[in-house]
N, C-alpha and C. Protein backbone atom coordinates (compact mmCIF):
# COMPACT_ATOMS: atom_id res chain seq x y z
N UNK A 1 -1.13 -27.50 6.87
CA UNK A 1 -1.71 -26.29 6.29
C UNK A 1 -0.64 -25.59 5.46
N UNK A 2 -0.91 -25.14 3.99
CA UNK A 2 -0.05 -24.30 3.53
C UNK A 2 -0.18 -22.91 3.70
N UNK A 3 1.13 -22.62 3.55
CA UNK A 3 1.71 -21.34 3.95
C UNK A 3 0.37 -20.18 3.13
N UNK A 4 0.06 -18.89 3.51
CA UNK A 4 -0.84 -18.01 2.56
C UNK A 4 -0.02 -17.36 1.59
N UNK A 5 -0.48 -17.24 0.87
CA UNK A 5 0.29 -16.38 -0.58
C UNK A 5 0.98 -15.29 0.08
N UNK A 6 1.68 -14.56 -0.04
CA UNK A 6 2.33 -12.88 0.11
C UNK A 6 1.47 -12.19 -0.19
N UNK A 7 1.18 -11.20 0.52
CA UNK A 7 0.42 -9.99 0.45
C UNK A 7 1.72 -9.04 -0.80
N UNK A 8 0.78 -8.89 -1.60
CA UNK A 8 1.14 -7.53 -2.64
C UNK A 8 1.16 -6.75 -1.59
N UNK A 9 2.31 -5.70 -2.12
CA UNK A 9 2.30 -4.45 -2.00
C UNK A 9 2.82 -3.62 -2.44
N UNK A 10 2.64 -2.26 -2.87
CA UNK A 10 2.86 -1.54 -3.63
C UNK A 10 4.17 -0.75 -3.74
N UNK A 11 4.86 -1.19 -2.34
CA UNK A 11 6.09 -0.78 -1.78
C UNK A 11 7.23 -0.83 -3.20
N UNK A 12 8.41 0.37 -3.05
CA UNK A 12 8.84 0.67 -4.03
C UNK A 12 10.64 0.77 -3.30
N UNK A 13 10.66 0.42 -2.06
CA UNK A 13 11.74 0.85 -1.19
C UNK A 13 11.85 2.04 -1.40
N UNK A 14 11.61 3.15 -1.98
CA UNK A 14 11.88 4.91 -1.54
C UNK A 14 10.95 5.34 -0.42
N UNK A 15 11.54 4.72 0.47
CA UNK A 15 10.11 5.67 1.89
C UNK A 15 10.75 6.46 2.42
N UNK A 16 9.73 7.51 2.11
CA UNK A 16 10.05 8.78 2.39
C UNK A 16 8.61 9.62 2.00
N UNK A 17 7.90 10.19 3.55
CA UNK A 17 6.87 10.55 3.84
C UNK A 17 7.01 12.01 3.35
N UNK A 18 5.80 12.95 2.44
CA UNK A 18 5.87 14.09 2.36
C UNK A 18 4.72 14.46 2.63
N UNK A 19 4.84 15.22 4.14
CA UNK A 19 3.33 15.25 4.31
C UNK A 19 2.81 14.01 4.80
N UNK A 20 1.40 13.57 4.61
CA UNK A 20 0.86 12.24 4.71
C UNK A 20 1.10 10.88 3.69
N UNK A 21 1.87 11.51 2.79
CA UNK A 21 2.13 10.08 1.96
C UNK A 21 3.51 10.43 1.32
N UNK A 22 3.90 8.93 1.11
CA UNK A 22 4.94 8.24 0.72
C UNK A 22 5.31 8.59 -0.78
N UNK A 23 6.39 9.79 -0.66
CA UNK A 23 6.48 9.63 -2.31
C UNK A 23 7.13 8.29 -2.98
N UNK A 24 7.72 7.28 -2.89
CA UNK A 24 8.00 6.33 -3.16
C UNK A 24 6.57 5.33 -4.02
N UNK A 25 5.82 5.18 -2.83
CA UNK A 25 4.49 4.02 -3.22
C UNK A 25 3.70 5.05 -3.21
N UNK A 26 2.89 6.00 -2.73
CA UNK A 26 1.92 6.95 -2.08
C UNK A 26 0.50 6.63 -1.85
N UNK A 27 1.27 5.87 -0.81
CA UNK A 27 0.64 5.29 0.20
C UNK A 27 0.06 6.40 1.12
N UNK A 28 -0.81 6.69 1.66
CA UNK A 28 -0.93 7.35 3.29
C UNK A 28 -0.36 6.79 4.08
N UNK A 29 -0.19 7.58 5.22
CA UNK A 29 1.47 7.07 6.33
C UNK A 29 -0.24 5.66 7.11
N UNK A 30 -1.46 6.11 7.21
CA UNK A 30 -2.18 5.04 7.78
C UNK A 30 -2.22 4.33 6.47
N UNK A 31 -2.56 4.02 5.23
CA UNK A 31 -2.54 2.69 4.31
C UNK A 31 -1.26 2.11 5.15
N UNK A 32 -0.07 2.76 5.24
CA UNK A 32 0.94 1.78 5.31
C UNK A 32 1.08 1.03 6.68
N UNK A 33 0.44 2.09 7.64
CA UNK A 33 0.73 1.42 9.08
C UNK A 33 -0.72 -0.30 8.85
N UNK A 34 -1.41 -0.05 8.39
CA UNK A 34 -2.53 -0.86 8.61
C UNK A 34 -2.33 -1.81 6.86
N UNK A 35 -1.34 -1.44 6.51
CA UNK A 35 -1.15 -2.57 5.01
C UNK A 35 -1.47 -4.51 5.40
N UNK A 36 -0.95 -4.70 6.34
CA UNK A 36 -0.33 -5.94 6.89
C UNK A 36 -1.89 -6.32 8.08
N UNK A 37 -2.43 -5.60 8.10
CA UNK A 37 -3.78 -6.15 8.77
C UNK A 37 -5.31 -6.02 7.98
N UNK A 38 -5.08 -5.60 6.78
CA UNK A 38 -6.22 -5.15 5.45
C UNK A 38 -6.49 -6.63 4.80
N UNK A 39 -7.80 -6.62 4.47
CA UNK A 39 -7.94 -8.01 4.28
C UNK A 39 -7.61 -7.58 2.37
N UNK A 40 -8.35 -8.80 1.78
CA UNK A 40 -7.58 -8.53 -0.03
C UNK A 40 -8.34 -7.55 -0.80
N UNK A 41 -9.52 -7.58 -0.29
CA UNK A 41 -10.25 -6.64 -0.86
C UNK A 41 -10.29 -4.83 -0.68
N UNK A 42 -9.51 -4.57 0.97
CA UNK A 42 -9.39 -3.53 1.57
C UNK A 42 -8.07 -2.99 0.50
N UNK A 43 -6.58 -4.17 0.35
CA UNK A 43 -5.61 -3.59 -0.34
C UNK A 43 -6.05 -3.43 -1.82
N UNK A 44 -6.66 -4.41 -2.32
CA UNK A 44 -7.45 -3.86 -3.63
C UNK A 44 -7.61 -2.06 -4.36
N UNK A 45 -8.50 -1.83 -3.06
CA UNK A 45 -9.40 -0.77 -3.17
C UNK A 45 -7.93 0.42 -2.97
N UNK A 46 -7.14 0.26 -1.83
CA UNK A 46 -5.50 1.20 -1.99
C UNK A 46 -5.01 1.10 -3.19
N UNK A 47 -4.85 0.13 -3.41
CA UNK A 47 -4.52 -0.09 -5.18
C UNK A 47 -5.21 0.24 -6.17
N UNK A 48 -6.40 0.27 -6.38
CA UNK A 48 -6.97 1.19 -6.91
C UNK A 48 -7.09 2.59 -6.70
N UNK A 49 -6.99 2.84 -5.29
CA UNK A 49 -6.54 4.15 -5.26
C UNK A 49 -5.33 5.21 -5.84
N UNK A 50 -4.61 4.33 -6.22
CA UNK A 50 -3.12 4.31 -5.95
C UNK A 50 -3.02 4.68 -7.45
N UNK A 51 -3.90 4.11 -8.17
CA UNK A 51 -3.74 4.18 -9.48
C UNK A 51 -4.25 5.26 -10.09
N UNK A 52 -5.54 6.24 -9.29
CA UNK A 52 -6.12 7.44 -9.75
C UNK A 52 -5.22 8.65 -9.10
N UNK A 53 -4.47 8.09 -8.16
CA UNK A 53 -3.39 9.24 -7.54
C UNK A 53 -2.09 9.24 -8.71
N UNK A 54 -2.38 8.27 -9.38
CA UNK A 54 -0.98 8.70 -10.31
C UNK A 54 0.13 7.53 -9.99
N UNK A 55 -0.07 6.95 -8.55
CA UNK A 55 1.59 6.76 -8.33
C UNK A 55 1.64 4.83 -8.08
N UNK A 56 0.72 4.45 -9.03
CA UNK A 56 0.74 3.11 -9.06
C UNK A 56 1.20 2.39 -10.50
């Protein structure tokens, strides 16, 4: 069986929570706890989020 692709993520290494999200990626502190169990379509939709918040 081959290995699965890498999960994207939007991670930027500046983590650092203000409030509920990450000014670095801005992420919500839950997008990030639950990043790694979201199927492709769930991180999609963060990523699209991510992009009307400005910080994608």
């Amino acid at each position: 069986m081959s290995d699965p692709s890498p999960i994207r993520s939007p991670c930027v290494r500046t983590c650092r929570l203000e409030g509920e999200v990450c000014v670095g990626c801005g992420r919500t502190r839950a997008e990030i706890a639950l990043w790694t169990r979201m199927t492709g379509a769930e991180r999609d939709a963060v990523m699209s989020r991510l992009a009307q918040r400005g910080s994608a």
